[in-house]
N, C-alpha and C. Protein backbone atom coordinates (compact mmCIF):
# COMPACT_ATOMS: atom_id res chain seq x y z
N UNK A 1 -82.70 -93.04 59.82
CA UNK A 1 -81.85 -91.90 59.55
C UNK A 1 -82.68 -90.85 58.82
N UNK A 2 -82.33 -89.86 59.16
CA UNK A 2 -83.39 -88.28 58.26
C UNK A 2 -82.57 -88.04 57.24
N UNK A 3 -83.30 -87.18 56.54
CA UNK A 3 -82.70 -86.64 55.43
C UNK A 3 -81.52 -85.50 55.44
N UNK A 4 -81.49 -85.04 56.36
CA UNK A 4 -80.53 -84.47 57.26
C UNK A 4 -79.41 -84.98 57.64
N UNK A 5 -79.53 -86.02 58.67
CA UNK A 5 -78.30 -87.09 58.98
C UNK A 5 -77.82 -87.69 57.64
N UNK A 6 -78.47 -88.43 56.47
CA UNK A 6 -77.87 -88.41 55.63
C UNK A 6 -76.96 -87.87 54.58
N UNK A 7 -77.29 -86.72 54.38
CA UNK A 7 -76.84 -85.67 53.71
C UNK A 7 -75.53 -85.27 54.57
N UNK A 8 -75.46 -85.34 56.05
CA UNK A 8 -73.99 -85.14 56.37
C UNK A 8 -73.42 -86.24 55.98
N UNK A 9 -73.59 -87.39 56.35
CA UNK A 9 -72.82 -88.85 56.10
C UNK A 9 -72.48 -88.70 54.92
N UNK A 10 -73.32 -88.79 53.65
CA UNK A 10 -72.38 -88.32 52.77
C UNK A 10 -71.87 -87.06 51.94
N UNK A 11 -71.85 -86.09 53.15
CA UNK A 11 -71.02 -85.06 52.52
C UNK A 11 -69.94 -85.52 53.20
N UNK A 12 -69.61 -86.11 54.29
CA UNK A 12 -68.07 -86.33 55.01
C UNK A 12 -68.15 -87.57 54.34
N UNK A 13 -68.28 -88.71 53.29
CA UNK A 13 -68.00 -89.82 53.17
C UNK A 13 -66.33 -89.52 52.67
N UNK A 14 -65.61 -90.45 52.87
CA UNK A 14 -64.08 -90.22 52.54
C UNK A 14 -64.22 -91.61 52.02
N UNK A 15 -63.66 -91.73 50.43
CA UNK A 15 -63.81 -93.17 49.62
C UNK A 15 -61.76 -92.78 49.21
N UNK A 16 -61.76 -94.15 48.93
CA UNK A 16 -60.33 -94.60 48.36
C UNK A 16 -60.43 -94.12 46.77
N UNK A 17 -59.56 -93.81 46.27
CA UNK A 17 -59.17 -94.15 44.49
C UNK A 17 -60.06 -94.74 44.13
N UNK A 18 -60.34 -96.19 44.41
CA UNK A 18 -60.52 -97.55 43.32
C UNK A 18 -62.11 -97.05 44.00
N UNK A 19 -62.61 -97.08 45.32
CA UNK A 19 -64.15 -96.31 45.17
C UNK A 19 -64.87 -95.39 44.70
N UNK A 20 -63.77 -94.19 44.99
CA UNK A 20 -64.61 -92.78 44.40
C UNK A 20 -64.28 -93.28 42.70
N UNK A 21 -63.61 -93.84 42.22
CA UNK A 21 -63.78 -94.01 40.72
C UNK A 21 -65.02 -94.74 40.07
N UNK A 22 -65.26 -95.51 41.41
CA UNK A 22 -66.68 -96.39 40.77
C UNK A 22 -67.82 -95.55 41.17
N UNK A 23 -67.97 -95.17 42.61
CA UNK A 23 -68.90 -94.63 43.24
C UNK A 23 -69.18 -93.13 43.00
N UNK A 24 -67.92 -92.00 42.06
CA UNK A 24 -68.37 -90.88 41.98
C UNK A 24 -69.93 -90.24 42.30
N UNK A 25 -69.77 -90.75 40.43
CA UNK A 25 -71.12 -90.22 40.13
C UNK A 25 -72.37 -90.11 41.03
N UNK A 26 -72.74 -91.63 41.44
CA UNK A 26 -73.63 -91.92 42.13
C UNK A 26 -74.07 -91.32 43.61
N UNK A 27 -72.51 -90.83 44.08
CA UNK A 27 -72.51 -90.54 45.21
C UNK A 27 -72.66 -88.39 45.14
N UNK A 28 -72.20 -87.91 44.33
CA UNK A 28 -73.10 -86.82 43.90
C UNK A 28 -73.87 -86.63 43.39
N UNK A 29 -75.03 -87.55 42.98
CA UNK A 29 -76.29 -87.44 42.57
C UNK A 29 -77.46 -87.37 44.06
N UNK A 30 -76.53 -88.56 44.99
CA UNK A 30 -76.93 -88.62 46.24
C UNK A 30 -77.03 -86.97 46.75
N UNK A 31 -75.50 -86.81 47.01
CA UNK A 31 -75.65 -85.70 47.53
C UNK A 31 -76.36 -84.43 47.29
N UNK A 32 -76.82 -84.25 45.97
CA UNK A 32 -77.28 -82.93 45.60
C UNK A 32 -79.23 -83.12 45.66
N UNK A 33 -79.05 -84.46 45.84
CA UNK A 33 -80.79 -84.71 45.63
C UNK A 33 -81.13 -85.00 47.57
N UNK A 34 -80.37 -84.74 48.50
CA UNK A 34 -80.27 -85.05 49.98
C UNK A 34 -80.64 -83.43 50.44
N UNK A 35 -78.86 -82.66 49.64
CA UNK A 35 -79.67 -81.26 49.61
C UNK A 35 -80.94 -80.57 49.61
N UNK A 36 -81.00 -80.86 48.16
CA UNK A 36 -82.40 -80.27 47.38
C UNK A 36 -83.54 -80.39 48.54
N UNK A 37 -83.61 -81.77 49.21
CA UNK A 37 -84.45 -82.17 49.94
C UNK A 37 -84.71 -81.22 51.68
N UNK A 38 -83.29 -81.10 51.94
CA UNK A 38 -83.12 -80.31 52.73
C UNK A 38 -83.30 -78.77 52.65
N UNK A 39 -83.07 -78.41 51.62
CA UNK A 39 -83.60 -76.90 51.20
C UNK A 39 -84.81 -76.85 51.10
N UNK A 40 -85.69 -77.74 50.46
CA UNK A 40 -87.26 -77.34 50.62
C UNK A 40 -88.04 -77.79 52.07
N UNK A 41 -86.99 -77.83 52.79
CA UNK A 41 -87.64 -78.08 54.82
C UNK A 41 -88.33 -79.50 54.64
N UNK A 42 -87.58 -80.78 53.85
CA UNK A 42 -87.82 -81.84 54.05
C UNK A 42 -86.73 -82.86 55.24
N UNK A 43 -85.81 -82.14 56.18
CA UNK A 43 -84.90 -82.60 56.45
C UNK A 43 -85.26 -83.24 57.62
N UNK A 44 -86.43 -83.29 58.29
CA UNK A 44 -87.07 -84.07 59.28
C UNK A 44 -87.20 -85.78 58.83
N UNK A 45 -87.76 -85.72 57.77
CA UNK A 45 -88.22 -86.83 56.80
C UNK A 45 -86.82 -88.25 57.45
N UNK A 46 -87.37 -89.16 57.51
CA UNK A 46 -86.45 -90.18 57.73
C UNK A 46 -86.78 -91.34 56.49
N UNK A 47 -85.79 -91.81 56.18
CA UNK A 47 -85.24 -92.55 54.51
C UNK A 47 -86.11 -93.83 54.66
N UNK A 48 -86.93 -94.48 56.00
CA UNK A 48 -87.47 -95.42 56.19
C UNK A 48 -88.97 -95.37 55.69
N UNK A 49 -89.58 -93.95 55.96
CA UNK A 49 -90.90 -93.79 56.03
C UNK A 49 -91.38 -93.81 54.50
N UNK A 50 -92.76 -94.85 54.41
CA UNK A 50 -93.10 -95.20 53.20
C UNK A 50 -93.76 -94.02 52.49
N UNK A 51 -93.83 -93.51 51.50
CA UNK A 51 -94.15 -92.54 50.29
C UNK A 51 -95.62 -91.74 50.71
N UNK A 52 -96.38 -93.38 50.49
CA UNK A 52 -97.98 -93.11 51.07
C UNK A 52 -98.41 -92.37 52.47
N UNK A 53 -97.71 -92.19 52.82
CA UNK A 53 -97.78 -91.56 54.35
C UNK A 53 -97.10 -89.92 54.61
N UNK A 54 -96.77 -89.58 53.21
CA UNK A 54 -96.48 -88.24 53.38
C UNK A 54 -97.51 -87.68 53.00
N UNK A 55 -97.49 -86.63 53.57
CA UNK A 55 -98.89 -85.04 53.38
C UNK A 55 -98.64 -84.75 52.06
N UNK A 56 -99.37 -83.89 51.87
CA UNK A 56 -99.41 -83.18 50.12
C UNK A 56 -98.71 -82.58 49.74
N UNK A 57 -98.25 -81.55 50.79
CA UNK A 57 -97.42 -80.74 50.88
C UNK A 57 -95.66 -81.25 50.70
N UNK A 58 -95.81 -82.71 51.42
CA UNK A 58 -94.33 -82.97 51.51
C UNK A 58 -94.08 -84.16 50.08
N UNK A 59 -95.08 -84.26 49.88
CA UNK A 59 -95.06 -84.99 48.25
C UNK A 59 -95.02 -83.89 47.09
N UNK A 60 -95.16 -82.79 47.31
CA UNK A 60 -95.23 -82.08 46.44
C UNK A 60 -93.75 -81.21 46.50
N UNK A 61 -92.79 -81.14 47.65
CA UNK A 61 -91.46 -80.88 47.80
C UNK A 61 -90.76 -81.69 47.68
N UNK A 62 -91.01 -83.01 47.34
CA UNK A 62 -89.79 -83.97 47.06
C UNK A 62 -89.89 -84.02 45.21
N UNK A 63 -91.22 -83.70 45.09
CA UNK A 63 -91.32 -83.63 43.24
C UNK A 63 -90.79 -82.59 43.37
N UNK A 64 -90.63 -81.81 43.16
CA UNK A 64 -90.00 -80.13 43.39
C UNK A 64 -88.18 -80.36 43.41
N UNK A 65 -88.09 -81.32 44.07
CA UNK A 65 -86.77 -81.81 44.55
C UNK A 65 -86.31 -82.82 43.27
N UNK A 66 -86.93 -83.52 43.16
CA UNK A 66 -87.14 -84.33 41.48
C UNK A 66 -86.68 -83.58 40.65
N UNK A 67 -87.06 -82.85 40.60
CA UNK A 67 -87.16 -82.46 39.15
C UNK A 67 -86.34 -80.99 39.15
N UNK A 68 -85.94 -80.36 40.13
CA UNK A 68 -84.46 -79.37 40.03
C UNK A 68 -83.40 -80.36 39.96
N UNK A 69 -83.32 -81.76 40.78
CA UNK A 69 -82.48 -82.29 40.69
C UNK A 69 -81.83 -83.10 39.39
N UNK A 70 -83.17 -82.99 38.45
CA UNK A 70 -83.08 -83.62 37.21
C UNK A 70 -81.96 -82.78 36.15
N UNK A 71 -81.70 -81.55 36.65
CA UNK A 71 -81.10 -80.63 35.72
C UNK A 71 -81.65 -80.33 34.17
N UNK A 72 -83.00 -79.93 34.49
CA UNK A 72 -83.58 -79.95 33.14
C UNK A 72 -82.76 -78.30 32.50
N UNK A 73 -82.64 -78.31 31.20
CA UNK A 73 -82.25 -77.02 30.70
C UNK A 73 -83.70 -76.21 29.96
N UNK A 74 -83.16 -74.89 30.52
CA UNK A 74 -84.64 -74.74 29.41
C UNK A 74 -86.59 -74.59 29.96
N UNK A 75 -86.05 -74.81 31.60
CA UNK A 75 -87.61 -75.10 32.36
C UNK A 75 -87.44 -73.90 33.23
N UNK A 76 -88.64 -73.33 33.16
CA UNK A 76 -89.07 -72.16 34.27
C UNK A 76 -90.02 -72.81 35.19
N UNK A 77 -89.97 -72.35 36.20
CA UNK A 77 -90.11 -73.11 37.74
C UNK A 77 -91.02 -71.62 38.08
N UNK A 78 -92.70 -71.59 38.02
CA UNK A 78 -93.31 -70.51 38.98
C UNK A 78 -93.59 -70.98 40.32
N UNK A 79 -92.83 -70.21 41.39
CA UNK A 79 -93.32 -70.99 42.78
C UNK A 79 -93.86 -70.22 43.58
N UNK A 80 -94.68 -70.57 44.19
CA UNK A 80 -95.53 -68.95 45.40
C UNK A 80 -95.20 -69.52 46.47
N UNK A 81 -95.77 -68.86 47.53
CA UNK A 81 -95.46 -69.60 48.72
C UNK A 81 -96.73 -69.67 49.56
N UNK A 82 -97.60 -71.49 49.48
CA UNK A 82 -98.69 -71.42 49.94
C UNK A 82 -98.65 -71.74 51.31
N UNK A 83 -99.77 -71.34 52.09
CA UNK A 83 -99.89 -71.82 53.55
C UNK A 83 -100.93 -72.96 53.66
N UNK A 84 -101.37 -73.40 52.32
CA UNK A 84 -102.63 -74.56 52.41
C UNK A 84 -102.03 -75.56 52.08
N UNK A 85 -102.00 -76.75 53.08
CA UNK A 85 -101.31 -77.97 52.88
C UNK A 85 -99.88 -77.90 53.53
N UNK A 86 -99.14 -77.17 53.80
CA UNK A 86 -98.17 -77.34 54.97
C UNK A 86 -97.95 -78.17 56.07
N UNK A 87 -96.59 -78.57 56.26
CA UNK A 87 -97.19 -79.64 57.83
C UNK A 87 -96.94 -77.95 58.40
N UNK A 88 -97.50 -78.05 59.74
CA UNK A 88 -98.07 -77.19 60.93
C UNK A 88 -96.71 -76.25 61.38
N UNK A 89 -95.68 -77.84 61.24
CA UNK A 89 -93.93 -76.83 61.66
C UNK A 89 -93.51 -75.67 60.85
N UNK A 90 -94.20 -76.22 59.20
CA UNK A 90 -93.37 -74.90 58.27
C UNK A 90 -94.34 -73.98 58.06
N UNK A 91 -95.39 -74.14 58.60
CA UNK A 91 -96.39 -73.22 58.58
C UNK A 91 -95.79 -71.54 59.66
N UNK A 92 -95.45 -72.67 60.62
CA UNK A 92 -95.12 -71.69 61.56
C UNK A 92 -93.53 -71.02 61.35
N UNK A 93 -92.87 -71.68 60.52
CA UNK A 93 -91.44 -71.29 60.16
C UNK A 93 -91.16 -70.28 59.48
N UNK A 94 -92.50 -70.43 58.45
CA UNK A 94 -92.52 -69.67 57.45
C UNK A 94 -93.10 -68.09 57.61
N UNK A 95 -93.86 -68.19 58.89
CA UNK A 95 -94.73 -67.20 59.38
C UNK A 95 -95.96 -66.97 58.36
N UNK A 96 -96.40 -67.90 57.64
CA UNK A 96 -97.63 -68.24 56.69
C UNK A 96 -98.74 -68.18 58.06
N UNK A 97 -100.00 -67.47 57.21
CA UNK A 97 -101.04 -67.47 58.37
C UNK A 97 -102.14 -68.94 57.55
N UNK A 98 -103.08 -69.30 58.56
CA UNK A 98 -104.05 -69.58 57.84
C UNK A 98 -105.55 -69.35 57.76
């Protein structure tokens, strides 16, 4: 499943009372860190593929994703927008030259 397909599954998850009381929390932490993931053009990514096997680029948008998702108060975030280290798709998405 991608990070994509997930992020719908549980935005439509429909839980009972006695679940969403246990499962709230957990299940909007899910959701906003599925987002996050999806906003920085990680939504290809499938939930199987091991860590070590992502590019630099896509290890460096899931920390990115980390750590907005952390809700820090108080942190300034400088971000540019590089074309070195990109996979090839957001290179071209982005209209970044190289």
């Amino acid at each position: 499943m991608t990070v994509e397909g997930a992020a719908v599954f549980f935005r439509e998850l429909k839980l009972s009372g006695a679940e969403a009381a246990i499962a709230d929390k957990l299940v909007e932490e899910l959701r906003d860190r599925l987002r996050f993931l999806n906003e920085v053009g990680l939504e290809y990514l499938t939930l199987d593929r091991l860590s070590s096997t992502f590019e630099r680029g896509e290890a460096q948008r899931i920390q990115l994703a980390t750590s907005l998702g952390s809700r820090l108060v108080g942190t300034l975030y400088v971000l540019d927008e590089p074309s070195i280290g990109l996979h090839s798709r957001d290179t071209e998405r982005s209209g970044a030259t190289s």
